[in-house]
Protein backbone atom coordinates (compact mmCIF):
# COMPACT_ATOMS: atom_id res chain seq x y z
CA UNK A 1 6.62 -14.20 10.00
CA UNK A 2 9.25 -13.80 12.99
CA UNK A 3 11.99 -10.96 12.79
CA UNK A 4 14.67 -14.12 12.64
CA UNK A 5 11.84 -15.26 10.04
CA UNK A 6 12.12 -12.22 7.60
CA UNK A 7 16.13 -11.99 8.23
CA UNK A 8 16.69 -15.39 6.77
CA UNK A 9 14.20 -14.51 3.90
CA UNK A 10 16.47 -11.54 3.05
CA UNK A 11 19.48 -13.69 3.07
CA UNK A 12 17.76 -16.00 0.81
CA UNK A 13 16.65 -13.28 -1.70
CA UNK A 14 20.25 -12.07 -1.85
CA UNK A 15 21.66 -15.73 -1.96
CA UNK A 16 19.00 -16.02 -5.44
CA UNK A 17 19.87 -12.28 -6.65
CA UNK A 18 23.79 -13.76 -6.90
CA UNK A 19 22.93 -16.41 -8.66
CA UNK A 20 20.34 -15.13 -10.95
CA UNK A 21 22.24 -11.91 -11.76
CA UNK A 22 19.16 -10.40 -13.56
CA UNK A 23 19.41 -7.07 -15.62
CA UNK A 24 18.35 -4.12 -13.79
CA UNK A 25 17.29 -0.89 -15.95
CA UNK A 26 17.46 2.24 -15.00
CA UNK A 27 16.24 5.60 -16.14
CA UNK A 28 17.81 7.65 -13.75
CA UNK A 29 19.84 10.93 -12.81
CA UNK A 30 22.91 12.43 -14.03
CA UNK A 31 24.12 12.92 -10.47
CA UNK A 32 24.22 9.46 -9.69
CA UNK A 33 24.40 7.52 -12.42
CA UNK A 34 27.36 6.05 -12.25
CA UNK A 35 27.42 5.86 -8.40
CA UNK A 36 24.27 3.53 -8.78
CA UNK A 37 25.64 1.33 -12.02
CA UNK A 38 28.57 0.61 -9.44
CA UNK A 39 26.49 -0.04 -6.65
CA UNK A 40 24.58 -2.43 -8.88
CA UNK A 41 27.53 -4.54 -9.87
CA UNK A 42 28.72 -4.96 -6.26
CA UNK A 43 26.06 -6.13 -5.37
CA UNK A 44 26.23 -8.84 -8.07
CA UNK A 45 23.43 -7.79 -10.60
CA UNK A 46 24.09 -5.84 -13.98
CA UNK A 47 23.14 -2.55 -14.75
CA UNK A 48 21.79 -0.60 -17.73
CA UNK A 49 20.96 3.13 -18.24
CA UNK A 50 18.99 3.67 -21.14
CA UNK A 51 16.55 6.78 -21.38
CA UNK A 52 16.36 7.42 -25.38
CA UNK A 53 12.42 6.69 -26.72
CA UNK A 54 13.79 4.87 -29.80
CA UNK A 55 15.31 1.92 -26.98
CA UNK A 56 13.75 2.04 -23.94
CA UNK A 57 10.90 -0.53 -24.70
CA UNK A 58 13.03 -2.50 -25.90
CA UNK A 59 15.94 -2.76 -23.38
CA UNK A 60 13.12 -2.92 -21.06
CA UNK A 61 12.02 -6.36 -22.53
CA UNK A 62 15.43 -7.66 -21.45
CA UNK A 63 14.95 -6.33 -17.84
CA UNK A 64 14.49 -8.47 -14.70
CA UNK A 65 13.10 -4.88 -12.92
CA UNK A 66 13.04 -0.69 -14.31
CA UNK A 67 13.76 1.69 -11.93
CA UNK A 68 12.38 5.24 -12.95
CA UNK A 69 13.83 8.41 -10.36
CA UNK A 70 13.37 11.93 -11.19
CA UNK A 71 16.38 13.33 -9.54
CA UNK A 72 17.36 15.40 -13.04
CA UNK A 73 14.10 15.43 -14.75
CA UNK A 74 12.89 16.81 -18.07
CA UNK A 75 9.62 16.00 -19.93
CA UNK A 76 11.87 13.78 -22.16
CA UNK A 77 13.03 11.72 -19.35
CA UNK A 78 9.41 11.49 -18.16
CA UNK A 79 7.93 10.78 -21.32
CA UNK A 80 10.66 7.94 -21.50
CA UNK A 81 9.72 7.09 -17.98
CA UNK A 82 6.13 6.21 -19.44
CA UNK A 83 6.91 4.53 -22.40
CA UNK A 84 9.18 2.23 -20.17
CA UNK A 85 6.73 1.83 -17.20
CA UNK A 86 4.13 0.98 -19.85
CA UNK A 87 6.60 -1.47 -21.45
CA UNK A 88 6.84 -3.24 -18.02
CA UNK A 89 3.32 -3.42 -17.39
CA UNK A 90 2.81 -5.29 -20.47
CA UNK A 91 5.38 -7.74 -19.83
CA UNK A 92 4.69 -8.26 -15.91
CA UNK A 93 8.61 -6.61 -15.02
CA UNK A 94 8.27 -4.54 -11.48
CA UNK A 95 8.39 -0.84 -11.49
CA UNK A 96 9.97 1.26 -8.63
CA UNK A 97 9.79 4.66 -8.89
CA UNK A 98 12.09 7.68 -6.44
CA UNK A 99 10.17 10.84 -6.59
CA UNK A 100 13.09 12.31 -5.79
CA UNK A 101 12.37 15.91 -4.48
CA UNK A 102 8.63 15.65 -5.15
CA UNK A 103 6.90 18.11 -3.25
CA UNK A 104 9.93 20.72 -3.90
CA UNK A 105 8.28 21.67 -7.00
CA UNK A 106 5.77 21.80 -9.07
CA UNK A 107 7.21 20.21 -12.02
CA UNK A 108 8.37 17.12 -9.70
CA UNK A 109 5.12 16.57 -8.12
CA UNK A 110 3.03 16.23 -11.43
CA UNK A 111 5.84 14.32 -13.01
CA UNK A 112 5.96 11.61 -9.94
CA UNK A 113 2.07 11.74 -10.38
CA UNK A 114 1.88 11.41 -13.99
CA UNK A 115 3.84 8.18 -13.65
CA UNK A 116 1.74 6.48 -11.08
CA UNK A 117 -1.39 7.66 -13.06
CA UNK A 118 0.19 5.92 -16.15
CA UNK A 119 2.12 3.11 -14.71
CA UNK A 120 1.36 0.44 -12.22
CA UNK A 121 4.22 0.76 -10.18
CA UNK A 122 5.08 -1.85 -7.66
CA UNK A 123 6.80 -0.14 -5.32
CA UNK A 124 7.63 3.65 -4.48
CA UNK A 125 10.55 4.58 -2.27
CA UNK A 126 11.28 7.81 -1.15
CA UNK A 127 11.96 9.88 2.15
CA UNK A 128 8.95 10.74 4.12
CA UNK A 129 8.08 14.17 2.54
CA UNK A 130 8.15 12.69 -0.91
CA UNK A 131 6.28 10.42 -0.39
CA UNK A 132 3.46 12.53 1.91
CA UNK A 133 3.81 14.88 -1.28
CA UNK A 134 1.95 12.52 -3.42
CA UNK A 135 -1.09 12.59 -1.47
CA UNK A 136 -1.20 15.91 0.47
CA UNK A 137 -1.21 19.10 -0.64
CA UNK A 138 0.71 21.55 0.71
CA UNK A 139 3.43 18.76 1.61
CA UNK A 140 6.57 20.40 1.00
CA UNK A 141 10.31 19.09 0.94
CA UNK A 142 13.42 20.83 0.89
CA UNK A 143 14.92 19.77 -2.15
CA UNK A 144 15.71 16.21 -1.80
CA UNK A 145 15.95 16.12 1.87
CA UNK A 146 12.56 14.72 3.84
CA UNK A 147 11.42 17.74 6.40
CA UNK A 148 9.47 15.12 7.83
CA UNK A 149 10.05 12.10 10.30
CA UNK A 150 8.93 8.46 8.72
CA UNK A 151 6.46 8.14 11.42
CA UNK A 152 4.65 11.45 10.77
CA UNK A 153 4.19 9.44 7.27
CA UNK A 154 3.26 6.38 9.24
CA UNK A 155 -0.61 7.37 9.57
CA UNK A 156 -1.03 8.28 6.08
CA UNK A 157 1.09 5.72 4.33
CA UNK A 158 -1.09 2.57 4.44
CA UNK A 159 -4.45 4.13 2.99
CA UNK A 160 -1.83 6.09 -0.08
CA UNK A 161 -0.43 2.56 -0.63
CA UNK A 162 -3.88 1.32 -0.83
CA UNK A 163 -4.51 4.32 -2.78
CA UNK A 164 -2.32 4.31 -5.23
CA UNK A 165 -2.34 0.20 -5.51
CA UNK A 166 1.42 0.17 -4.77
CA UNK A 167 4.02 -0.62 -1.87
CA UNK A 168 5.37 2.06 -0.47
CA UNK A 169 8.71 2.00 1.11
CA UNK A 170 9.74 5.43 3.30
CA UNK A 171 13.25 5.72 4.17
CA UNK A 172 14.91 7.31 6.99
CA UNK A 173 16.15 6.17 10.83
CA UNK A 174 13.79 3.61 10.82
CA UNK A 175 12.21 2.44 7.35
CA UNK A 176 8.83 1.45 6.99
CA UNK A 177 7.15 -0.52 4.42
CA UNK A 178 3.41 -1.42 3.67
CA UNK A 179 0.84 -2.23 1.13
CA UNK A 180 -1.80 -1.23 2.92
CA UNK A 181 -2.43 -4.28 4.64
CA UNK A 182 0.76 -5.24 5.84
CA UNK A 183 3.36 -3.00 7.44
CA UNK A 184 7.18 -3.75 8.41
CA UNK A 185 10.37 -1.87 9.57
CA UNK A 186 13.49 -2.13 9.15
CA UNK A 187 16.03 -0.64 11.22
CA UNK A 188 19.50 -1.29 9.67
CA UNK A 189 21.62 1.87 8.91
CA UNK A 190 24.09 4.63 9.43
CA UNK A 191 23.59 8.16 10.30
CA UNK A 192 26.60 8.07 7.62
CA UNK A 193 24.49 7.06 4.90
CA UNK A 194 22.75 10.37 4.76
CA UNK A 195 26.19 12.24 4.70
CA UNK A 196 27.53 11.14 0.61
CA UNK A 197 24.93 11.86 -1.96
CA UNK A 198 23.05 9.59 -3.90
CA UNK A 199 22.04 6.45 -0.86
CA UNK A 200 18.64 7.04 -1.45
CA UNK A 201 18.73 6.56 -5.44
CA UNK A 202 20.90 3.81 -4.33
CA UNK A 203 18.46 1.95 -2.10
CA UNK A 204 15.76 2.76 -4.66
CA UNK A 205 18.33 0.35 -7.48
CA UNK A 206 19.00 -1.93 -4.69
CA UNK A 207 14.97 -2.66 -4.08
CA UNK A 208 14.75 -3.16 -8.05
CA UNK A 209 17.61 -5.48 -8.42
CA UNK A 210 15.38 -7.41 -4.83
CA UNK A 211 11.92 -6.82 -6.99
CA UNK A 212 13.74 -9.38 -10.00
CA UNK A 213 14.37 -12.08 -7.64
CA UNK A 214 11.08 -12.17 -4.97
CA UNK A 215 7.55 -11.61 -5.84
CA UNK A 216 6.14 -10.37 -2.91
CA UNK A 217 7.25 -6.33 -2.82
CA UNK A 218 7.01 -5.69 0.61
CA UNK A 219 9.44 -8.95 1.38
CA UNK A 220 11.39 -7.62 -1.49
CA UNK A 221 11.56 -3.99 0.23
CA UNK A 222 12.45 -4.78 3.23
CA UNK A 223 14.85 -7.32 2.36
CA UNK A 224 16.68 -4.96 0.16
CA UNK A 225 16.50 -2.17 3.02
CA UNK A 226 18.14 -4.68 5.66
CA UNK A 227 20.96 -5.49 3.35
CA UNK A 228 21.72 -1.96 2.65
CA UNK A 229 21.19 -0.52 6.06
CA UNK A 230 23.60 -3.92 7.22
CA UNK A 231 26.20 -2.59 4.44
CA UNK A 232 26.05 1.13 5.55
CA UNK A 233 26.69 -0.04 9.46
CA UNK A 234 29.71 -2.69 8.56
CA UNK A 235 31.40 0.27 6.06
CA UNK A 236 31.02 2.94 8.67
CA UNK A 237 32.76 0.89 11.26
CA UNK A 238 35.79 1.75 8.53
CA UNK A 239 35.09 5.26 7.69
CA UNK A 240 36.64 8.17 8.95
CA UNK A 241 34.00 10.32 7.29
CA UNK A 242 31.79 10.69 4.33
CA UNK A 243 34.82 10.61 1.75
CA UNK A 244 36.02 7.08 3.28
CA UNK A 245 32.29 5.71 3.68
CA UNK A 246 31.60 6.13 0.24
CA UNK A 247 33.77 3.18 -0.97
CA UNK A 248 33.52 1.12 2.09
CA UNK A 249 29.63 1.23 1.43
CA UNK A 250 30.20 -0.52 -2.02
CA UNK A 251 33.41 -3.05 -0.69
CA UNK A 252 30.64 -3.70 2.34
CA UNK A 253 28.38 -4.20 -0.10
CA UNK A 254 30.22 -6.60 -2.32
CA UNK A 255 31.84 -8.56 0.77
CA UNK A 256 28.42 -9.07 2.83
CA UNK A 257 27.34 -12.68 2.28
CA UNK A 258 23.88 -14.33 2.66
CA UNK A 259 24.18 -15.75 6.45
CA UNK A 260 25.37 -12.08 7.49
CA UNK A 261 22.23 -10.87 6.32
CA UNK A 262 20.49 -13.73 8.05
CA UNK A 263 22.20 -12.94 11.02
CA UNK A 264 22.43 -8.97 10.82
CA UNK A 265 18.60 -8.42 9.20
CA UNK A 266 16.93 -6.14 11.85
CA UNK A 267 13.39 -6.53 9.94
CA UNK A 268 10.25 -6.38 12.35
């Protein structure tokens, strides 16, 4: 496909995510929680955070996609991770999981491994140190924050996805996404985006809510990627700063229709 070919598809996908409005459910961190159940609903899907053992198959079973990041993780939370992941295997619902801060720690690495060892996720999105940290050792991050560029991942990324059996979607300037096989960028964004906390887990929801609506995970990546990154540059051109940007990302968000993303898609 042409870059015009892929910005149309991403319009499409978020023409069918308006109209489908499928359940997104997310097990998720305290920090952003509620930051990412808004982001959801402006972008037109609904959201659900559930993490309790007794509920999470269950809700699960009424999910278009689960969304599993480790930003305030306890072995509960994992263990509710699995059970949900597990769930979603069984019924065919995509998985994406944020290793958020894998790498930092020890207790974040296994726990981001334990879940791909356990779970067939479809996609994985994370900066470029996370991700490098679930196939290197020694890969460190600090904290959340990637110490490393996206195309110092570049090399590596295609034989993990292959790997690991998943798409893998690495954030940053310029995002890149591949299966192994295939291998596409997307270079919508803000240097604002990186400024308020919680864009990443964001983009991570936003890729699940894609995930309900299109089949093909690296279309449904980089779709959702564009359409963020679009948001990020039309809400910073109304920001004075990170405390303005914040809401203009989710009115930007809300307001964007299908032919802007057509038009404004910068996937190649």
């Amino acid at each position: 496909m042409s870059e015009r070919e892929f910005a149309k598809k991403a319009g499409d996908n978020l023409e069918l995510l308006r109209v489908k409005k499928p359940l997104v459910h997310n097990i998720t961190n305290y920090v952003v929680m509620n930051w990412t159940a808004n982001i959801l609903l402006a972008i037109g899907v609904s959201p659900v955070m559930a993490h309790a053992h007794e509920e999470v198959e269950e809700m699960t079973s009424f999910a278009g996609a689960l969304v599993l990041n480790i930003g305030t993780l306890t072995p509960y939370w994992i263990d509710s991770m699995v059970i949900a992941g597990k769930k979603a295997n069984a019924l065919k619902v995509p998985v994406i999981l944020d290793p958020v801060g894998s790498g930092a720690t020890k207790l974040r690495t296994d726990s981001a491994k334990r879940i791909l060892d356990e779970v067939l996720v479809t996609v994985v999105r994370g900066n470029a140190s996370e991700v490098l940290s679930l196939a290197q050792k020694g890969s460190h991050t600090k904290g959340v924050d990637s110490i490393h560029r996206v195309e110092e991942a570049a090399e590596s990324a295609s034989s993990l996805a292959t790997e690991l059996k998943t798409v893998l979607a690495i954030t940053g300037a310029v995002d890149l996404i591949t299966n192994g096989d295939q291998v596409l960028r997307v270079s919508n964004g803000h240097e604002l985006m990186g400024c308020v906390t919680g864009t990443g887990c964001a983009a991570t929801a936003i890729i699940g809510a894609f995930l309900a609506v299109e089949p093909d995970a690296v279309k449904a990546a980089a779709s959702a990627l564009a359409y963020f990154g679009l948001a990020g540059e039309k809400a910073a051109a109304k920001a004075d700063g990170p405390g303005s940007f914040q809401p203009a990302l989710l009115d930007a968000l809300y307001n964007i229709k299908a032919e802007h993303v057509s038009k404004g898609a910068k996937i190649f």
